[in-house]
C-alpha atoms as a PDB file:
ATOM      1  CA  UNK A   1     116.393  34.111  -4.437  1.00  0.00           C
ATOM      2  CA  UNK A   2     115.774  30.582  -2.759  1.00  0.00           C
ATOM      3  CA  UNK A   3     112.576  28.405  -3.537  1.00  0.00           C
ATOM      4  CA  UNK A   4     111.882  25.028  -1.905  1.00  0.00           C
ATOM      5  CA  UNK A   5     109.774  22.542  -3.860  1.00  0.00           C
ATOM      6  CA  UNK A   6     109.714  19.510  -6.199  1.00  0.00           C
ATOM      7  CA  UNK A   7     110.969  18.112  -9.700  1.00  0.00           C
ATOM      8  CA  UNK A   8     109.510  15.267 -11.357  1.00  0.00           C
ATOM      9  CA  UNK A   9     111.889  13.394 -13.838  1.00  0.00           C
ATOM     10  CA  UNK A  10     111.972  10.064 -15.664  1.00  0.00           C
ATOM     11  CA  UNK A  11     112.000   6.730 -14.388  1.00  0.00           C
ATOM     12  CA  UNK A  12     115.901   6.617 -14.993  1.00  0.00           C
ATOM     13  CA  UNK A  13     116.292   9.993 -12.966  1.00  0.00           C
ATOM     14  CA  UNK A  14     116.659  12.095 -16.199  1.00  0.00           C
ATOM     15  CA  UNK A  15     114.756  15.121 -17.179  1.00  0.00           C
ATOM     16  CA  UNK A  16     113.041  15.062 -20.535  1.00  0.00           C
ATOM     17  CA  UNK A  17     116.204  16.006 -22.459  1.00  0.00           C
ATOM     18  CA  UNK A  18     117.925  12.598 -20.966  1.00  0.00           C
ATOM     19  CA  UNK A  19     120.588  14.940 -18.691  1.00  0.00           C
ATOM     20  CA  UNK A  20     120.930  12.669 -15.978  1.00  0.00           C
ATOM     21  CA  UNK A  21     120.304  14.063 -12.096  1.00  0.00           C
ATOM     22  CA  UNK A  22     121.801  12.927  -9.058  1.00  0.00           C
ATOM     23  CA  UNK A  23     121.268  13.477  -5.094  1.00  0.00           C
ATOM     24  CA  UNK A  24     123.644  15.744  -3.602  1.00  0.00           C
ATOM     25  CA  UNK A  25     124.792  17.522  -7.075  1.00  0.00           C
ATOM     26  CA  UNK A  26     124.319  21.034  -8.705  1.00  0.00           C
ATOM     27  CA  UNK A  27     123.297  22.052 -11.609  1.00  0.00           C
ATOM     28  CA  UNK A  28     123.432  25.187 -13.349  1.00  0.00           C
ATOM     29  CA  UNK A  29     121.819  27.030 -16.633  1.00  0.00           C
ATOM     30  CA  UNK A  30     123.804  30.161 -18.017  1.00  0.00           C
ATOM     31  CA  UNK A  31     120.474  30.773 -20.698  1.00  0.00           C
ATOM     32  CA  UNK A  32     117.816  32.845 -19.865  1.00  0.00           C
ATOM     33  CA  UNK A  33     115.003  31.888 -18.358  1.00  0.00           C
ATOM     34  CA  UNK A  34     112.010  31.367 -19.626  1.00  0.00           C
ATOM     35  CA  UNK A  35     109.351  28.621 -18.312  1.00  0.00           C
ATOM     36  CA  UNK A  36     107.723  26.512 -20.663  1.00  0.00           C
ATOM     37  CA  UNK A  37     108.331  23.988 -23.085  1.00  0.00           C
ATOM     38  CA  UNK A  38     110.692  25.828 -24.848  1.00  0.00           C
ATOM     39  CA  UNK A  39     111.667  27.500 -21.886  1.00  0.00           C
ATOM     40  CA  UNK A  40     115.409  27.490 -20.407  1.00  0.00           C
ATOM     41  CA  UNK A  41     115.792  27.037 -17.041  1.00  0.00           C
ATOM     42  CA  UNK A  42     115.376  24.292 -14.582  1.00  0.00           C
ATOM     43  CA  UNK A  43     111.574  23.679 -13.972  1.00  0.00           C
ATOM     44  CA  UNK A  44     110.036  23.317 -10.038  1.00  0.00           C
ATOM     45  CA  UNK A  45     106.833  23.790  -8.228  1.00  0.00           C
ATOM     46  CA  UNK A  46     106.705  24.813  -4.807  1.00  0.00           C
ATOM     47  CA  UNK A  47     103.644  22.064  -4.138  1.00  0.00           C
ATOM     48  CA  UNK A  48     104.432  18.289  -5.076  1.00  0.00           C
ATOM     49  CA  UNK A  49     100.652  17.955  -6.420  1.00  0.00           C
ATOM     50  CA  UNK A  50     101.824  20.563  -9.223  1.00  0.00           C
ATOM     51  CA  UNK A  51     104.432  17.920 -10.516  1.00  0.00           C
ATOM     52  CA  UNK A  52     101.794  15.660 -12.063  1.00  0.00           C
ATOM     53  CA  UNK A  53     100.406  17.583 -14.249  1.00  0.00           C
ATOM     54  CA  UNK A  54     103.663  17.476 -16.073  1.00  0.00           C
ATOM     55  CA  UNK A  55     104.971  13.235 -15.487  1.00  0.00           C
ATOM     56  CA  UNK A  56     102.873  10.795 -14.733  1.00  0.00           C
ATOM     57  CA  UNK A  57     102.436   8.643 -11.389  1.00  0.00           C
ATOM     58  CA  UNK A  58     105.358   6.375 -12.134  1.00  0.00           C
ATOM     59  CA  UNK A  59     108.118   9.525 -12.192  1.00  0.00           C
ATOM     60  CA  UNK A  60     110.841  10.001  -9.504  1.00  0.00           C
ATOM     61  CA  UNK A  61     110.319  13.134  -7.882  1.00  0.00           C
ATOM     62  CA  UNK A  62     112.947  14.986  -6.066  1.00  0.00           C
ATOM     63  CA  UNK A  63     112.630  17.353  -3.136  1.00  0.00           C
ATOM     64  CA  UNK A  64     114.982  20.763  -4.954  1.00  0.00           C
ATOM     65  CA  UNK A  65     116.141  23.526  -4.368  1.00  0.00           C
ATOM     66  CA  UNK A  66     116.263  26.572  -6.655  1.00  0.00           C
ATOM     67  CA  UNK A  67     118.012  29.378  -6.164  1.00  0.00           C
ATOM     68  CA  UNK A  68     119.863  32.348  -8.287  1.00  0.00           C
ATOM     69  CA  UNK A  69     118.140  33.901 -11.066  1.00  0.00           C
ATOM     70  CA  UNK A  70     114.196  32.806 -10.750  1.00  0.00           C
ATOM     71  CA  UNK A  71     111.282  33.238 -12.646  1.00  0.00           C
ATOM     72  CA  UNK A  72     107.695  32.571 -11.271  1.00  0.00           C
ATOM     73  CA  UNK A  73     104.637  31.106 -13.203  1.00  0.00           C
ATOM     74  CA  UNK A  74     100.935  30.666 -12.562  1.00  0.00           C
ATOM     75  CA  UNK A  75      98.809  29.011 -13.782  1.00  0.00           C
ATOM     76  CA  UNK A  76      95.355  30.666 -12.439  1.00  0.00           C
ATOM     77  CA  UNK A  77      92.831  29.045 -14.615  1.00  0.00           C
ATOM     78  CA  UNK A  78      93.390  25.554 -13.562  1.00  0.00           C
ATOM     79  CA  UNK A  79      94.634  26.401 -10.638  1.00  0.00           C
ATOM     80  CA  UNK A  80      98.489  25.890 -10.322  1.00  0.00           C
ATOM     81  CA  UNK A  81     100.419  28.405  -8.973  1.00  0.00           C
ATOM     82  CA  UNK A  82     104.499  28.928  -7.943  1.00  0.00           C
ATOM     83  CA  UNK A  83     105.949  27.173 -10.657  1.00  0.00           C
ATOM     84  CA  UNK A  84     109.312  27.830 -11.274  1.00  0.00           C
ATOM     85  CA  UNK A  85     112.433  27.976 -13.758  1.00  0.00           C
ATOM     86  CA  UNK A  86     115.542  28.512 -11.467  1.00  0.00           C
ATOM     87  CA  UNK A  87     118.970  29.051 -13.187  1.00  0.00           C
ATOM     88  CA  UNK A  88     120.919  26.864 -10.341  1.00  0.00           C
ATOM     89  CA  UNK A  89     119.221  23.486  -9.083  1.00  0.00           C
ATOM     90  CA  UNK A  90     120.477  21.422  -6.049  1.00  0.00           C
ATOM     91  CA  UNK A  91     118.622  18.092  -5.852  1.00  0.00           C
ATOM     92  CA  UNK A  92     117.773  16.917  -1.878  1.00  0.00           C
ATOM     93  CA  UNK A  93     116.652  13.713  -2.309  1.00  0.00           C
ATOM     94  CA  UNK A  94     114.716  11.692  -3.907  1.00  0.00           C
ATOM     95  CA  UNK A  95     110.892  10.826  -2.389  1.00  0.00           C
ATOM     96  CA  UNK A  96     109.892   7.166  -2.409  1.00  0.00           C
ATOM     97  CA  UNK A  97     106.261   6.564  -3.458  1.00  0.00           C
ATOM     98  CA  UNK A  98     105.361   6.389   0.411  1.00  0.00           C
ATOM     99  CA  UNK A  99     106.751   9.717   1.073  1.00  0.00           C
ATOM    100  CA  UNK A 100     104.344  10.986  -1.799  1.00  0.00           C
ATOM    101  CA  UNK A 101     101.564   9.403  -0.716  1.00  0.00           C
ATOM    102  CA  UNK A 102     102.217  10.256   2.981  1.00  0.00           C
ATOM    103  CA  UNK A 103     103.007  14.155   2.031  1.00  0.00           C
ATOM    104  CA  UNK A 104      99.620  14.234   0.095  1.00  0.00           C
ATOM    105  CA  UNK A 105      97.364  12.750   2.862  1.00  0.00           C
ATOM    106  CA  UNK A 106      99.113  15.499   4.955  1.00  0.00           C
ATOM    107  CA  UNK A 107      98.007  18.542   2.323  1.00  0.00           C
ATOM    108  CA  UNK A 108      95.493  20.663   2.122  1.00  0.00           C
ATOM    109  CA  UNK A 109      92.571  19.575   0.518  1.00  0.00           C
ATOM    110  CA  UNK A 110      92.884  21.720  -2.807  1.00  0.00           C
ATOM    111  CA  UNK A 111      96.150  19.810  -3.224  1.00  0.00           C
ATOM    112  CA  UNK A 112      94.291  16.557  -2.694  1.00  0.00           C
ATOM    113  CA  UNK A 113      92.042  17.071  -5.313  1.00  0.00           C
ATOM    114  CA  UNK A 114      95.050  18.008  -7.794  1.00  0.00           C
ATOM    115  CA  UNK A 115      96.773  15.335  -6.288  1.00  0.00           C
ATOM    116  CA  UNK A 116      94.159  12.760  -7.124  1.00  0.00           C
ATOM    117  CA  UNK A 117      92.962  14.241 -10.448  1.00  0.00           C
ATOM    118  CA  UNK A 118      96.644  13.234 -11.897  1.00  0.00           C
ATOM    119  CA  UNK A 119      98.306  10.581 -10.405  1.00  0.00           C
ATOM    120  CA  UNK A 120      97.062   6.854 -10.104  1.00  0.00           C
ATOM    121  CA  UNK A 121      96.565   5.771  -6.875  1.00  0.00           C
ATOM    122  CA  UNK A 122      97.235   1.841  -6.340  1.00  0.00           C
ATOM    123  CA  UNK A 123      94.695  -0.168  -4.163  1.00  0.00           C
ATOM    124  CA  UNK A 124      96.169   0.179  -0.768  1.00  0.00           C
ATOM    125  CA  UNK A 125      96.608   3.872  -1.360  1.00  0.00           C
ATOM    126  CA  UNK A 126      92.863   4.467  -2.721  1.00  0.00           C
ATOM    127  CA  UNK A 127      91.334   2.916   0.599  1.00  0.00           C
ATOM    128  CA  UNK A 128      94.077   5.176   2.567  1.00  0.00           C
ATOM    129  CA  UNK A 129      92.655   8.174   1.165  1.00  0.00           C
ATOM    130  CA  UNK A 130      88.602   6.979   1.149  1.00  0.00           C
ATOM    131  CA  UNK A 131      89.384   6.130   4.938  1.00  0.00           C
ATOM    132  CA  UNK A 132      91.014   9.843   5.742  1.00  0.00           C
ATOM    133  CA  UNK A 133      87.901  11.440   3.359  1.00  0.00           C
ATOM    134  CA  UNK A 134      85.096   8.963   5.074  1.00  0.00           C
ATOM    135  CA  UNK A 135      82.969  11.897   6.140  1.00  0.00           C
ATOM    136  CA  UNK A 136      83.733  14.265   3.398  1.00  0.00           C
ATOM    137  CA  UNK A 137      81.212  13.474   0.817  1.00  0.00           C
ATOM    138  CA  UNK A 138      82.956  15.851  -1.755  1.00  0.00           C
ATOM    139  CA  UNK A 139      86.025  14.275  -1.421  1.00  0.00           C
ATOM    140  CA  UNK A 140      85.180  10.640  -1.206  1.00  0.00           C
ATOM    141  CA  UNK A 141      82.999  11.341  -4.790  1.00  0.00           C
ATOM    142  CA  UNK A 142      86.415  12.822  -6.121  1.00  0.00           C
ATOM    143  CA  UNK A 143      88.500   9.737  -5.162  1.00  0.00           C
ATOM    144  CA  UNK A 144      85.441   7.718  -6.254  1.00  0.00           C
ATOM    145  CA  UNK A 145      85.429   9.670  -9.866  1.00  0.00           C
ATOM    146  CA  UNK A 146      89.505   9.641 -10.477  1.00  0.00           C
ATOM    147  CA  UNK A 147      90.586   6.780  -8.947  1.00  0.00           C
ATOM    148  CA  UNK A 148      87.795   4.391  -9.314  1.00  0.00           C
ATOM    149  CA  UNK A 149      86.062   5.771 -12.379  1.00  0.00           C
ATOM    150  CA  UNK A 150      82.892   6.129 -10.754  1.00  0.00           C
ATOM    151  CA  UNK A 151      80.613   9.096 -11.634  1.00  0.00           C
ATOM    152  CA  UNK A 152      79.330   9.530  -7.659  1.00  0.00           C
ATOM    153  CA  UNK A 153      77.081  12.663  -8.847  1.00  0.00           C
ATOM    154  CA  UNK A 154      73.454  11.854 -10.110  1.00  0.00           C
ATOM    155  CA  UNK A 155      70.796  14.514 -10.686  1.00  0.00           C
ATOM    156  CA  UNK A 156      69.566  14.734  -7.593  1.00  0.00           C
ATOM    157  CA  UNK A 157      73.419  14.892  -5.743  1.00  0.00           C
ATOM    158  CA  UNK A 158      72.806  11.326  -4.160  1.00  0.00           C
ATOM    159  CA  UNK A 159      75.631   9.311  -4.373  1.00  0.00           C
ATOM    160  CA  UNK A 160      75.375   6.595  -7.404  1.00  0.00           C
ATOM    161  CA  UNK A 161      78.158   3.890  -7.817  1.00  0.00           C
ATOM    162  CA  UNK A 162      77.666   3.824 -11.267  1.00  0.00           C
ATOM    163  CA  UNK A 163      80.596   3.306 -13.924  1.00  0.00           C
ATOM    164  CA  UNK A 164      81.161   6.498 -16.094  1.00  0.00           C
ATOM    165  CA  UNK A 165      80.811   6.242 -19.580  1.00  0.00           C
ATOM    166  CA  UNK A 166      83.514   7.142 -21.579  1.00  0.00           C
END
């Protein structure tokens, strides 16, 4: 099996065991799978959104490929799906930070809003997105509520620029 997708590491390029990964290379696991924490395996998702949930905004992610032995996990209650542990791992690249942010204004919109529920847009990025979403009130309140901190829902649905309360 083949799968195409995405790997978020550290800000050094190592995973969260400090192995080190490098563009071009292949790396293989002779465990058994298993996804998870205590899983074995080398973790992917098939959607770069899904990578956030995992690392934070600042992580390198790579464009991967999988392939050999394969597991598949999802996630249906909140939504993430085609995660991966792969027992071989070829790394494509890594994406800069305007390759994310380009890829993600490219999505679909259910990625968007997983996209900007877990990773921290910067200014120029945040008026990128409220620009593309001008005339989608549901997504202009999410980017409002996760990237601005602004609780756009009042009782009456009307939009209200008001700070959230923590």
């Amino acid at each position: 099996m083949v799968v195409k997708g995405y790997k978020a590491f550290n800000n050094d390029k190592t995973n969260r065991y400090g192995k080190k990964f490098i563009v071009g290379q292949v790396y293989h696991n002779n465990n058994d799978l298993k996804f998870g924490n205590n899983g074995h395996g080398f973790h992917m998702c098939t959607s770069l959104c899904d990578v956030f949930r995992y690392f934070g905004s600042d992580a390198n992610v790579a464009k991967v490929i999988g392939f050999g032995n394969c597991i598949c996990y999802d996630d249906e209650y909140y939504g993430y799906y085609d995660m991966y542990a792969v027992a071989n791992l070829y790394i494509e690249k890594f994406l800069t930070r305007d390759e994310i942010i380009s890829e993600m204004l490219n999505s679909s919109n259910f990625e968007i809003k997983k996209f900007l529920s877990t990773f921290t847009l910067n200014d120029i990025e945040k008026n990128l997105f409220l620009e593309k979403f001008k005339n989608n009130e549901e997504m202009t309140n999410l980017i409002l509520y996760y990237q601005f901190g602004v609780n756009a829902y009042h009782k009456d649905n009307s939009l209200k620029r008001s700070k959230k309360r923590n």
